[in-house]
PDB file of N, CA and C in Angstrom:
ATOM      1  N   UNK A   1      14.532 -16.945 -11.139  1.00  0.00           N
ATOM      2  CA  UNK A   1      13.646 -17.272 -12.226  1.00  0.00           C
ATOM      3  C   UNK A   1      12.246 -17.673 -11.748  1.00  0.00           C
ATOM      4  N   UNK A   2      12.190 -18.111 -10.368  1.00  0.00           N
ATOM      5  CA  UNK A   2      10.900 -18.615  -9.967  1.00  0.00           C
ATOM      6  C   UNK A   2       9.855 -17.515  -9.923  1.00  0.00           C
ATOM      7  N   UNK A   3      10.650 -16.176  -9.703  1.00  0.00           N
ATOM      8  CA  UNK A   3       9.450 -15.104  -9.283  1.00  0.00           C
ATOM      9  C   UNK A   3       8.964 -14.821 -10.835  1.00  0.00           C
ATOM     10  N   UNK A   4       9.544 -15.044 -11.850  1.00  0.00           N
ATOM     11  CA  UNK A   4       9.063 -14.950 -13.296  1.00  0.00           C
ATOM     12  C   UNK A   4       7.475 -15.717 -13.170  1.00  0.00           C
ATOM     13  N   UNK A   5       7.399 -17.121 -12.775  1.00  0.00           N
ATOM     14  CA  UNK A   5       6.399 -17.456 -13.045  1.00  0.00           C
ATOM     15  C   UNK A   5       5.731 -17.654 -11.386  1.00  0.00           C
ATOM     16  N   UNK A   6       6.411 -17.087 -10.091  1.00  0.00           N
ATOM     17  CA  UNK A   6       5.279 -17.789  -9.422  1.00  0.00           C
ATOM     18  C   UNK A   6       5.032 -15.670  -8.547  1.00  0.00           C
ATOM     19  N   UNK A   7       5.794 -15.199  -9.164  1.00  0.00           N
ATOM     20  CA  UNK A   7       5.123 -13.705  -8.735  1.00  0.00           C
ATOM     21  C   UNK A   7       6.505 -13.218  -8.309  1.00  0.00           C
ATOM     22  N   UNK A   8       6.435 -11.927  -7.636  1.00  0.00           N
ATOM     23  CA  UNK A   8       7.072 -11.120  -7.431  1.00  0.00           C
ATOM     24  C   UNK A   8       7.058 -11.144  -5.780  1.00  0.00           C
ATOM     25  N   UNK A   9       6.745 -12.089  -5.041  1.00  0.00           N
ATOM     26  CA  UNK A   9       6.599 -11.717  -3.607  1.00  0.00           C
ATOM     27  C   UNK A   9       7.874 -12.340  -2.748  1.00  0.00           C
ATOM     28  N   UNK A  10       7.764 -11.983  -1.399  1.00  0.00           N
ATOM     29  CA  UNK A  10       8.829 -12.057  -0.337  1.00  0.00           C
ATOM     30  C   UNK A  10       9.731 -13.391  -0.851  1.00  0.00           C
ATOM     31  N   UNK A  11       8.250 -14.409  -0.385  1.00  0.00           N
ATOM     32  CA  UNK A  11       9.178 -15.785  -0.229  1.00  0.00           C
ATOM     33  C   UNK A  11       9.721 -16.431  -1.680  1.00  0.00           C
ATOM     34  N   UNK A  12       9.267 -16.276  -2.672  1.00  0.00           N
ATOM     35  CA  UNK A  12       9.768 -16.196  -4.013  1.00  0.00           C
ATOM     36  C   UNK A  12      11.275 -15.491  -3.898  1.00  0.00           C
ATOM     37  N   UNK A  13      11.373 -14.136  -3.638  1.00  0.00           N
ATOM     38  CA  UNK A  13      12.761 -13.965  -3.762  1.00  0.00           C
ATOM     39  C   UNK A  13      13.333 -14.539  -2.905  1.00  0.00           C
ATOM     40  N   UNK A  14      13.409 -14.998  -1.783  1.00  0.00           N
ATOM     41  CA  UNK A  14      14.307 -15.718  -1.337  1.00  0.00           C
ATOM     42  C   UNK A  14      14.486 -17.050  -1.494  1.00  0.00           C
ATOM     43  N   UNK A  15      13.667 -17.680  -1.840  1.00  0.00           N
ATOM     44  CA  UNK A  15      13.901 -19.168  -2.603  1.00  0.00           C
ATOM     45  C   UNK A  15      14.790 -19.126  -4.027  1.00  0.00           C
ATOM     46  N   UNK A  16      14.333 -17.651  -4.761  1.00  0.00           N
ATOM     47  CA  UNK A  16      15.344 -17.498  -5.900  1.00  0.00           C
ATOM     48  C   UNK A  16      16.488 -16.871  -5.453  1.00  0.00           C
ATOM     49  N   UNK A  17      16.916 -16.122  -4.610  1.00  0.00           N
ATOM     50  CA  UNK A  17      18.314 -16.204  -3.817  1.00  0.00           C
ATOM     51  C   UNK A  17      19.105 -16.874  -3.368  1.00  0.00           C
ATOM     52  N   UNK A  18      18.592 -17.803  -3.016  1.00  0.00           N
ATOM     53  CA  UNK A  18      18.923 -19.348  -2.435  1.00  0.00           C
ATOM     54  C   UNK A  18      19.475 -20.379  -3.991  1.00  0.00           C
ATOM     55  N   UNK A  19      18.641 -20.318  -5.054  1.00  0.00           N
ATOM     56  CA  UNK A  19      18.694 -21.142  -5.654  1.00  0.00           C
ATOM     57  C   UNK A  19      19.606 -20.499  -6.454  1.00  0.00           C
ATOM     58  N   UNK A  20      19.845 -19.373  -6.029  1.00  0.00           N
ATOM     59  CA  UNK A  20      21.179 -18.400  -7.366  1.00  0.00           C
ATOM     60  C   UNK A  20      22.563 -18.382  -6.388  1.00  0.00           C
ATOM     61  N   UNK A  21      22.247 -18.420  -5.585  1.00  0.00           N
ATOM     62  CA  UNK A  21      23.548 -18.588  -4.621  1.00  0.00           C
ATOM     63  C   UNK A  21      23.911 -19.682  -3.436  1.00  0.00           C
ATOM     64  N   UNK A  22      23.656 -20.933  -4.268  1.00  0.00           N
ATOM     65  CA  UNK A  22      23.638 -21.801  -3.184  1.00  0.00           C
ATOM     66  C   UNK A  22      24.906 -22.645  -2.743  1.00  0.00           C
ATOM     67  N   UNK A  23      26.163 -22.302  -3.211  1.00  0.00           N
ATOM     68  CA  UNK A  23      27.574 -22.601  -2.858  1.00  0.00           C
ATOM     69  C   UNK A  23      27.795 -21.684  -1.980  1.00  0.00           C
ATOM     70  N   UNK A  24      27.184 -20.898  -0.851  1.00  0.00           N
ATOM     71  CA  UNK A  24      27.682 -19.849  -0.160  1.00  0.00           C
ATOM     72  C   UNK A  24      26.559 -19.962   1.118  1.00  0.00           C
ATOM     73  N   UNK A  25      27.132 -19.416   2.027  1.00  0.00           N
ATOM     74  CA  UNK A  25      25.878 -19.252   3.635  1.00  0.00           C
ATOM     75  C   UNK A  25      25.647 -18.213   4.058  1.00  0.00           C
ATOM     76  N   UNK A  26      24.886 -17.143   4.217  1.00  0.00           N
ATOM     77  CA  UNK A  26      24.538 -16.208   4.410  1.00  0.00           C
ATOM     78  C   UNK A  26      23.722 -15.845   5.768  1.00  0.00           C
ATOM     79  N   UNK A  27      23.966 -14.724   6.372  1.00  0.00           N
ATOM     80  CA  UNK A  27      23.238 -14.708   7.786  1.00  0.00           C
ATOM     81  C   UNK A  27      21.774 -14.206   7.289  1.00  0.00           C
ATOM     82  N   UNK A  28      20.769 -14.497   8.443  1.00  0.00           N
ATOM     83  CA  UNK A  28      19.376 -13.933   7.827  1.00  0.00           C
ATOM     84  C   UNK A  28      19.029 -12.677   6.828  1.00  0.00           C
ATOM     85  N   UNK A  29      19.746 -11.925   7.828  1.00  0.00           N
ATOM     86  CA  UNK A  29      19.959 -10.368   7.982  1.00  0.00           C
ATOM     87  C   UNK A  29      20.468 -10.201   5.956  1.00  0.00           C
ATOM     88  N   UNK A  30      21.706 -10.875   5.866  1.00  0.00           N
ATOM     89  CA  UNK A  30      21.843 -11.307   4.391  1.00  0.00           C
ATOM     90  C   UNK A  30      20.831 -11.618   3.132  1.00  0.00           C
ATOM     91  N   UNK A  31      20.375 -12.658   4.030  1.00  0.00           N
ATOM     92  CA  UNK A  31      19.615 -13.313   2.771  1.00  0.00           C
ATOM     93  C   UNK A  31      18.184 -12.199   2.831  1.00  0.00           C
ATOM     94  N   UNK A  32      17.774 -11.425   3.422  1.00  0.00           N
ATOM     95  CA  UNK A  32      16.562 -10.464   3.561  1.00  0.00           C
ATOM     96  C   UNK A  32      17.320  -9.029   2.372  1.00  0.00           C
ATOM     97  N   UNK A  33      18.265  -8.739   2.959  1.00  0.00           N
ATOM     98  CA  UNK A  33      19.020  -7.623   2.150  1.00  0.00           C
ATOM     99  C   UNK A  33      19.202  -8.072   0.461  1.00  0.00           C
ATOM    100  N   UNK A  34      19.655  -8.899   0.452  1.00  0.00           N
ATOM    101  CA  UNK A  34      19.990  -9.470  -0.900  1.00  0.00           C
ATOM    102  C   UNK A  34      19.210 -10.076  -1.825  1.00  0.00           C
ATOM    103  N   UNK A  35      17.974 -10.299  -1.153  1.00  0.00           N
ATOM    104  CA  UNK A  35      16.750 -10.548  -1.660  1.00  0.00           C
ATOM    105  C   UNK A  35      15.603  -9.853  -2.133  1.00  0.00           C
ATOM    106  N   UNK A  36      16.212  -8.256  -1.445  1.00  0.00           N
ATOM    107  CA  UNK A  36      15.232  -7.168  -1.599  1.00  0.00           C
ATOM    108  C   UNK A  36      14.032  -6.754  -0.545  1.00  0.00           C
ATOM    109  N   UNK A  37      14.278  -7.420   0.550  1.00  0.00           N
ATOM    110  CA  UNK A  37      13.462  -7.798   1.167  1.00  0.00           C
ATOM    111  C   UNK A  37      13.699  -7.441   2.953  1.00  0.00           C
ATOM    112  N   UNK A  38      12.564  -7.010   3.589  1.00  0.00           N
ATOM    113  CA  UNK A  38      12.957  -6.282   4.795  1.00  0.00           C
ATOM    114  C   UNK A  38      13.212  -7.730   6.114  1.00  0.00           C
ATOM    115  N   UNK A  39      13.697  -7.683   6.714  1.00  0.00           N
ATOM    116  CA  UNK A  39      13.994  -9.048   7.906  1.00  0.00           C
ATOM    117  C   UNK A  39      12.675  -9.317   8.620  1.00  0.00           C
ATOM    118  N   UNK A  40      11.823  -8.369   8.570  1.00  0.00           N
ATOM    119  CA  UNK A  40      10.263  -8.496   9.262  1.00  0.00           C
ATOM    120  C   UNK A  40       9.543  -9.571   8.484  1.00  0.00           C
ATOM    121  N   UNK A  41       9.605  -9.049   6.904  1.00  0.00           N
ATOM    122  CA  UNK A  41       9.055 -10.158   5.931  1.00  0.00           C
ATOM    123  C   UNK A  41       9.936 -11.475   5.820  1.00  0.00           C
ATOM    124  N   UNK A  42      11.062 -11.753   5.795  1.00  0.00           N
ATOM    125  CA  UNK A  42      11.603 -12.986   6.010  1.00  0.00           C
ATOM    126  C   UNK A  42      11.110 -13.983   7.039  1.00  0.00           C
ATOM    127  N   UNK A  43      11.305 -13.140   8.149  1.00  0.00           N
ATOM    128  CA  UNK A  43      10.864 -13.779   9.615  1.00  0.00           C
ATOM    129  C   UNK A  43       9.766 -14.184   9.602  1.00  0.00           C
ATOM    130  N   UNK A  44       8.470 -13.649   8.649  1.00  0.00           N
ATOM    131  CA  UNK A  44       7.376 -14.442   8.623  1.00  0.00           C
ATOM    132  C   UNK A  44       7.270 -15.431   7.944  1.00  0.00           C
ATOM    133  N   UNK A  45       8.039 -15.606   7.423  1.00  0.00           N
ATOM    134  CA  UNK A  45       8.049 -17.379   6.534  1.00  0.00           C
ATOM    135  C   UNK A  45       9.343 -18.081   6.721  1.00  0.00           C
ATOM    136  N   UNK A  46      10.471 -17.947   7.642  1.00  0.00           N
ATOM    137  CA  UNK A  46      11.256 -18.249   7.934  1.00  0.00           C
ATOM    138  C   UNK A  46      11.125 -19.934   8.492  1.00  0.00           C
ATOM    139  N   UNK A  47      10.129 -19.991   9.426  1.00  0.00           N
ATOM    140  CA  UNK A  47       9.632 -21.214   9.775  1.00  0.00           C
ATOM    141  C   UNK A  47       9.440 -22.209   8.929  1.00  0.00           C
ATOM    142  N   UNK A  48       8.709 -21.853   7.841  1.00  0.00           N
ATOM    143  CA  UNK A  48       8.348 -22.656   6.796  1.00  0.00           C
ATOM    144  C   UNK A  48       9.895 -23.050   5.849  1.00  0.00           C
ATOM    145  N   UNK A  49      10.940 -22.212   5.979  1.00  0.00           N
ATOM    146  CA  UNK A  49      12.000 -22.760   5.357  1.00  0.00           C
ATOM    147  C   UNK A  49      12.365 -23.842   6.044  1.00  0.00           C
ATOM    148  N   UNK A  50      12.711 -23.451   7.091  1.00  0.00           N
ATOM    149  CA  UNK A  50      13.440 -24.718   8.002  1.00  0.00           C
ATOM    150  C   UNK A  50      13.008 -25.930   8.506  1.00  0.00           C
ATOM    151  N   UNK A  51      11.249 -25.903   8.000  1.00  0.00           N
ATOM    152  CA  UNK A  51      10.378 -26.944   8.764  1.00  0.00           C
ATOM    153  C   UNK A  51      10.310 -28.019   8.074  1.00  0.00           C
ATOM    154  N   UNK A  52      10.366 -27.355   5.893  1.00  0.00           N
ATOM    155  CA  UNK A  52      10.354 -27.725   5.017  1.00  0.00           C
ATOM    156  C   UNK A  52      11.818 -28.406   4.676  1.00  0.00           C
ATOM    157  N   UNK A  53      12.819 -27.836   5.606  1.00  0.00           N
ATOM    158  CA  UNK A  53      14.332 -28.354   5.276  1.00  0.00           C
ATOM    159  C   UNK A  53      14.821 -27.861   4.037  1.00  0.00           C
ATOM    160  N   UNK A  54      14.451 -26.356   3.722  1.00  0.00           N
ATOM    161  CA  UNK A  54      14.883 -25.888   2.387  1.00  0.00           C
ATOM    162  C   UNK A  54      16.072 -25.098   2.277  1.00  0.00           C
ATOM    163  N   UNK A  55      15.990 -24.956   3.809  1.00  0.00           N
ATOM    164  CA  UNK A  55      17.695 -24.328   4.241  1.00  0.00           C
ATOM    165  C   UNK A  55      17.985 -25.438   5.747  1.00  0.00           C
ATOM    166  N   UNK A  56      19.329 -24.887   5.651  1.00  0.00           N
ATOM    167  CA  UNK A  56      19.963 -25.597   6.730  1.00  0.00           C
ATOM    168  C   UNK A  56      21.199 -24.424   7.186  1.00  0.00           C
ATOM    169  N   UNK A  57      21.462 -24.898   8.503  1.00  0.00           N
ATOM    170  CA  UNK A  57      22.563 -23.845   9.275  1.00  0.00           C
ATOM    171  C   UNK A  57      23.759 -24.507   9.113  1.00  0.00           C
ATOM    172  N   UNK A  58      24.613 -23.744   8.287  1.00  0.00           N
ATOM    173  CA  UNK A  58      26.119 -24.634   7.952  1.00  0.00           C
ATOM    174  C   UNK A  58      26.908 -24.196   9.136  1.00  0.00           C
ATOM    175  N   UNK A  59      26.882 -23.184   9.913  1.00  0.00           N
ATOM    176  CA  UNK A  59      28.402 -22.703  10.741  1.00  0.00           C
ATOM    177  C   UNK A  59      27.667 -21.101  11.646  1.00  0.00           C
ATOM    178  N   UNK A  60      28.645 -20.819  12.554  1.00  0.00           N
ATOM    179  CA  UNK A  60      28.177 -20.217  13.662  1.00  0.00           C
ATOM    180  C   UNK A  60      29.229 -18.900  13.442  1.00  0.00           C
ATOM    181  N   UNK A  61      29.018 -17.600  13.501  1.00  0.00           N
ATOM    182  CA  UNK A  61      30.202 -16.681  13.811  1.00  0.00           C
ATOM    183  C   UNK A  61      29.672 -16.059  14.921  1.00  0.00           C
ATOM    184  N   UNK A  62      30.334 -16.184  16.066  1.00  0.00           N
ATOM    185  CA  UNK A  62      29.642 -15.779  17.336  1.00  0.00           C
ATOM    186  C   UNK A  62      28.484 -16.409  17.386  1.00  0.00           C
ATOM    187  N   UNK A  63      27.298 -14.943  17.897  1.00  0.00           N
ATOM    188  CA  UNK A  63      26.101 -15.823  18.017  1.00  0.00           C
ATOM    189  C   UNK A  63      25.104 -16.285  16.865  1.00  0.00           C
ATOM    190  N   UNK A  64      25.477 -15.658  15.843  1.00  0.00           N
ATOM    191  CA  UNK A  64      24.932 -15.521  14.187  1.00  0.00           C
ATOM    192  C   UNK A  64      25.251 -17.051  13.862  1.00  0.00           C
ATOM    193  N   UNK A  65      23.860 -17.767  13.170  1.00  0.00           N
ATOM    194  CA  UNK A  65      24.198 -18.506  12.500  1.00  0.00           C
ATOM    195  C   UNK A  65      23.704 -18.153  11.019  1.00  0.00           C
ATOM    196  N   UNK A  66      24.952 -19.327   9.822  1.00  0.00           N
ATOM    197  CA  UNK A  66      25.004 -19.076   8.297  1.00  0.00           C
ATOM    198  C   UNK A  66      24.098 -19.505   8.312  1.00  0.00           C
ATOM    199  N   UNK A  67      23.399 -19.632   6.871  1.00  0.00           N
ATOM    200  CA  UNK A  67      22.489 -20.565   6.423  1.00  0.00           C
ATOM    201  C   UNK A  67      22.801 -20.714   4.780  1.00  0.00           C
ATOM    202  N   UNK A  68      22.423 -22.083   4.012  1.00  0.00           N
ATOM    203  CA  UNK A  68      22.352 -21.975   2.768  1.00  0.00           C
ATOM    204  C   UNK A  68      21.343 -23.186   2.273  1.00  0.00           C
ATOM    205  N   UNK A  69      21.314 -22.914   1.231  1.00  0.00           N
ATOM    206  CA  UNK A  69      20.081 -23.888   0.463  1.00  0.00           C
ATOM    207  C   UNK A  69      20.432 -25.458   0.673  1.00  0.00           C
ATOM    208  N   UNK A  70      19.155 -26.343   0.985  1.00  0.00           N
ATOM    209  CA  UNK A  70      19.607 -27.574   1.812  1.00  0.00           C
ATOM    210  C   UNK A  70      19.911 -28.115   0.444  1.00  0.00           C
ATOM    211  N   UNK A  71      20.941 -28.780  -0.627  1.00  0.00           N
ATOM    212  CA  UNK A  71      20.677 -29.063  -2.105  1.00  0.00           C
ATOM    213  C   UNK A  71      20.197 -30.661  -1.373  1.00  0.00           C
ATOM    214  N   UNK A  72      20.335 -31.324  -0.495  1.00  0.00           N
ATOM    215  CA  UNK A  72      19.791 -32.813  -0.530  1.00  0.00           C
ATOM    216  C   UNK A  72      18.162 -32.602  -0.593  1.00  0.00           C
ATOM    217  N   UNK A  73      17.661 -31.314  -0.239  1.00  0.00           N
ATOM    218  CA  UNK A  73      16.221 -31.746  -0.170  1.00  0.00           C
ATOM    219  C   UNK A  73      15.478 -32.185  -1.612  1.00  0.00           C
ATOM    220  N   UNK A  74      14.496 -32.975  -1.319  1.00  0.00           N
ATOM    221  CA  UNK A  74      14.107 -33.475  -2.841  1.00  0.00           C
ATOM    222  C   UNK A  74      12.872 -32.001  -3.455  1.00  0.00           C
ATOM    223  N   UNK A  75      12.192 -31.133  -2.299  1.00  0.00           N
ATOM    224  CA  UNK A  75      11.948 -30.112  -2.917  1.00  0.00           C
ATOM    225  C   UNK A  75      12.812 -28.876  -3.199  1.00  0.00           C
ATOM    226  N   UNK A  76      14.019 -28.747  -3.290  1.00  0.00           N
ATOM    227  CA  UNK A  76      14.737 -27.821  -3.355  1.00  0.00           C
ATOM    228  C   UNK A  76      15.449 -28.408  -5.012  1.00  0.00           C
ATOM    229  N   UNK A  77      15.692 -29.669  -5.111  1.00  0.00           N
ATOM    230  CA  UNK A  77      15.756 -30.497  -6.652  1.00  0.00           C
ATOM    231  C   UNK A  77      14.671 -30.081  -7.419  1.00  0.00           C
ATOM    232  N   UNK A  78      13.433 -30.029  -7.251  1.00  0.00           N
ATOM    233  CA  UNK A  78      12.042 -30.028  -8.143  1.00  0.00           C
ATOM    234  C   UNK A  78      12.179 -28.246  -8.125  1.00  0.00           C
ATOM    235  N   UNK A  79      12.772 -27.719  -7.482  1.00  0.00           N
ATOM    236  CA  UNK A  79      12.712 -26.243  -7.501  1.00  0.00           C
ATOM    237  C   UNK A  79      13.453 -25.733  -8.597  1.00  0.00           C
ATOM    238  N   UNK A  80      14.849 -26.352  -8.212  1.00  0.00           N
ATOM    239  CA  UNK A  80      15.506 -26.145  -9.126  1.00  0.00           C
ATOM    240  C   UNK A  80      15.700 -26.564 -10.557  1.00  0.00           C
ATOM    241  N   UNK A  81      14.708 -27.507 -10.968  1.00  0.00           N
ATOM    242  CA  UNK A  81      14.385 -28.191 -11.896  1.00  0.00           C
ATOM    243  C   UNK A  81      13.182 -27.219 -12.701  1.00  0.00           C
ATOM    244  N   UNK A  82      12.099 -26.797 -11.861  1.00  0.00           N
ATOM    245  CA  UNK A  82      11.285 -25.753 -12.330  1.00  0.00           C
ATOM    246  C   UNK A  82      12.100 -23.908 -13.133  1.00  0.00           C
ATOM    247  N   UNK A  83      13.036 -23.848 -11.906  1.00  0.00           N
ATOM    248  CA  UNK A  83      13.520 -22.535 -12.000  1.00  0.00           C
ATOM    249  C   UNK A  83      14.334 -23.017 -13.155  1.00  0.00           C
ATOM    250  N   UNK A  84      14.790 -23.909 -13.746  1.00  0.00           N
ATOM    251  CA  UNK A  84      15.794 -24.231 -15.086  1.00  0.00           C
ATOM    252  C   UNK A  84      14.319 -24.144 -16.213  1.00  0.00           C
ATOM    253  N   UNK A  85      13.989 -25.032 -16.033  1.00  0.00           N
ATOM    254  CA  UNK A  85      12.595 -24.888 -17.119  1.00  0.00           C
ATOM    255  C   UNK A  85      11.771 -23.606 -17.182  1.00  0.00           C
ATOM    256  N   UNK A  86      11.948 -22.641 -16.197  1.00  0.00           N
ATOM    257  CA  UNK A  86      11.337 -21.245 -16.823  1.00  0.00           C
ATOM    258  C   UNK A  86      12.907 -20.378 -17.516  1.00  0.00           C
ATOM    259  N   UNK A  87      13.578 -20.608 -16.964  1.00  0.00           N
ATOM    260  CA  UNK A  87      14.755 -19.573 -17.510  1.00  0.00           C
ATOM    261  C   UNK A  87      15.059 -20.573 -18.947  1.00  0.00           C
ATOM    262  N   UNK A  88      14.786 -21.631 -18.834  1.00  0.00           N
ATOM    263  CA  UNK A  88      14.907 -22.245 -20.829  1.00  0.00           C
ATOM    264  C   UNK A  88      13.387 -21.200 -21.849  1.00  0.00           C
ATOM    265  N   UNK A  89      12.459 -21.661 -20.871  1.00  0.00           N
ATOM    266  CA  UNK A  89      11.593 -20.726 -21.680  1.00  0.00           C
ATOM    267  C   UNK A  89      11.424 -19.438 -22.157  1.00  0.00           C
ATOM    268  N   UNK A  90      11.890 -18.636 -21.147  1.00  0.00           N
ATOM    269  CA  UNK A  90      12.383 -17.198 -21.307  1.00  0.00           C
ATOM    270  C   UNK A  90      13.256 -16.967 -22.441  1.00  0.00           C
ATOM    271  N   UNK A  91      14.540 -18.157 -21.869  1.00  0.00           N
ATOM    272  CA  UNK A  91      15.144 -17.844 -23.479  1.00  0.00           C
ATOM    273  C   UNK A  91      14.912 -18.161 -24.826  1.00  0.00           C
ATOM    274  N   UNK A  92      14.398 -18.966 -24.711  1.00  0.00           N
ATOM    275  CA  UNK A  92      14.006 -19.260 -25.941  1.00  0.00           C
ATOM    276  C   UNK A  92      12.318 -18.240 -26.566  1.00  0.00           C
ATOM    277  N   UNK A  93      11.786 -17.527 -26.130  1.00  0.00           N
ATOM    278  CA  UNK A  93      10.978 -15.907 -26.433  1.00  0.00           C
ATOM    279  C   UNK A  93      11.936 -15.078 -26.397  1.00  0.00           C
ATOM    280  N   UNK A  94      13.200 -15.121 -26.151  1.00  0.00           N
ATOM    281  CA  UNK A  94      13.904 -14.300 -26.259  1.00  0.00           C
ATOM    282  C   UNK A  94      14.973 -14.590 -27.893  1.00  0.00           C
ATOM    283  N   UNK A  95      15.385 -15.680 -27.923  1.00  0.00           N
ATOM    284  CA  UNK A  95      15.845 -16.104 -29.178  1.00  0.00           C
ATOM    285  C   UNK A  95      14.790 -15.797 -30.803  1.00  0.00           C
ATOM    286  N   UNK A  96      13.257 -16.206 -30.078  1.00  0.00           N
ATOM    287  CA  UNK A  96      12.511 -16.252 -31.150  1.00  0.00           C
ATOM    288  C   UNK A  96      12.360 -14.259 -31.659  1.00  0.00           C
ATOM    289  N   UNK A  97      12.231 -13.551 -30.528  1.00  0.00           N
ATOM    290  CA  UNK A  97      11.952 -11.969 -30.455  1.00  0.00           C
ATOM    291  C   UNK A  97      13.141 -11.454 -31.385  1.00  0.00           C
ATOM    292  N   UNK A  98      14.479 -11.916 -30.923  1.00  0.00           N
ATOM    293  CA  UNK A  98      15.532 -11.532 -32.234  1.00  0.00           C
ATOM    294  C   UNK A  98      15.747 -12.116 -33.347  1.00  0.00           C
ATOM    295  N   UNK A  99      15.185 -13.088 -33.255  1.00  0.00           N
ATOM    296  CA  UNK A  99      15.043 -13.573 -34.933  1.00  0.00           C
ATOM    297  C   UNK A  99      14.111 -12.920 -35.341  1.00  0.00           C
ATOM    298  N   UNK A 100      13.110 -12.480 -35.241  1.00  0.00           N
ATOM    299  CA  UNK A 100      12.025 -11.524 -35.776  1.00  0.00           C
ATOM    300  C   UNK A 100      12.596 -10.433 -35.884  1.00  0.00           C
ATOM    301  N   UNK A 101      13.221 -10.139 -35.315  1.00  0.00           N
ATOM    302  CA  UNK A 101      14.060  -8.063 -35.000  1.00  0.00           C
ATOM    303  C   UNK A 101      15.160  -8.641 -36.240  1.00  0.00           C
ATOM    304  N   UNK A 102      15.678  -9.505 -36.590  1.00  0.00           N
ATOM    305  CA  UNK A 102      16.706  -9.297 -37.371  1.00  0.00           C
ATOM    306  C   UNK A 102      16.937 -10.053 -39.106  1.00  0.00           C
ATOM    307  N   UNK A 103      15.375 -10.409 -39.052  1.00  0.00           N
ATOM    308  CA  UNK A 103      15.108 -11.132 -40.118  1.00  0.00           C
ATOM    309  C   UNK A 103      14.925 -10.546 -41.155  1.00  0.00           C
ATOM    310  N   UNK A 104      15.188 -10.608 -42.978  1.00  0.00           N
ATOM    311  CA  UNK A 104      15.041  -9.444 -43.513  1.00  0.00           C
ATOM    312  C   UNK A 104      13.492  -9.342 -43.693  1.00  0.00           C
ATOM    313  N   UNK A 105      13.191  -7.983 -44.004  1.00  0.00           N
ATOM    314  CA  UNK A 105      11.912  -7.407 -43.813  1.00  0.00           C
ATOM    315  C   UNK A 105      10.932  -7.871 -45.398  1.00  0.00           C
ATOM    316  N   UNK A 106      10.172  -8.074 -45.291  1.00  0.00           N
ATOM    317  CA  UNK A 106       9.710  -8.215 -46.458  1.00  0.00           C
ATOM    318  C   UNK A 106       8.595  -7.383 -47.234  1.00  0.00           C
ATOM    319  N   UNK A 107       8.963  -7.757 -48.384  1.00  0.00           N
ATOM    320  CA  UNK A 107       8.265  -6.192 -49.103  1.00  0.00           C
ATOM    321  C   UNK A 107       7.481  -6.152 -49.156  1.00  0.00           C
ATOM    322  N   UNK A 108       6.838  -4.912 -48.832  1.00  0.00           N
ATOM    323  CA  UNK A 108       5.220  -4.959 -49.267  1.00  0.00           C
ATOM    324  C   UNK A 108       4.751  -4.808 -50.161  1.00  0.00           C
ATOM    325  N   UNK A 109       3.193  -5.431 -50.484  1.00  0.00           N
ATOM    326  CA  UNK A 109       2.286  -5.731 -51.715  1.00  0.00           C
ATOM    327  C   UNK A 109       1.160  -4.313 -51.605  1.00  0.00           C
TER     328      UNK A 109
END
């Protein structure tokens, strides 16, 4: 929902990947694929996740480590607090758009 209002770019989808799948750990390679997004563009803001503490490394398979959304961070709360308040707004232009589509029509003068 974040890329609704903060754009359509790299690090947007993966903060909204994160925030749509954050009961689960995913390897980089993952979270780049599933995000839409090539591992070149991850890797350039990758730093900024981990520096920020917006992910964390839960577990190791071989040399791969998981990762998933840190939920203690207090900006990953305000994120997810934002990304709820645009997907309420959405719906609700979306509630108002079918009440207009299904309201009876009124006659013309």
């Amino acid at each position: 929902m974040l890329k609704d209002l903060l754009g359509n770019n790299a690090f947007t989808k993966v903060l909204d990947f994160f925030l749509e799948n954050r009961f689960w750990d995913y390897t980089k390679k993952d979270v780049a694929n599933e995000s839409g997004i090539s591992r070149t563009q991850l890797y350039r803001f990758w730093n900024v996740l981990e520096e920020f503490e917006l992910v964390k490394g839960t577990r190791k398979i071989g040399g791969t480590t998981l990762y998933k959304v840190n939920l203690d961070s207090p900006i990953i709360r305000l994120l997810e607090q934002l990304s709820q308040s645009v997907a309420d707004e959405i719906n609700e232009r979306i509630l108002i758009e079918e009440k207009k589509a299904i309201s009876p029509m009124q006659p013309m003068k």
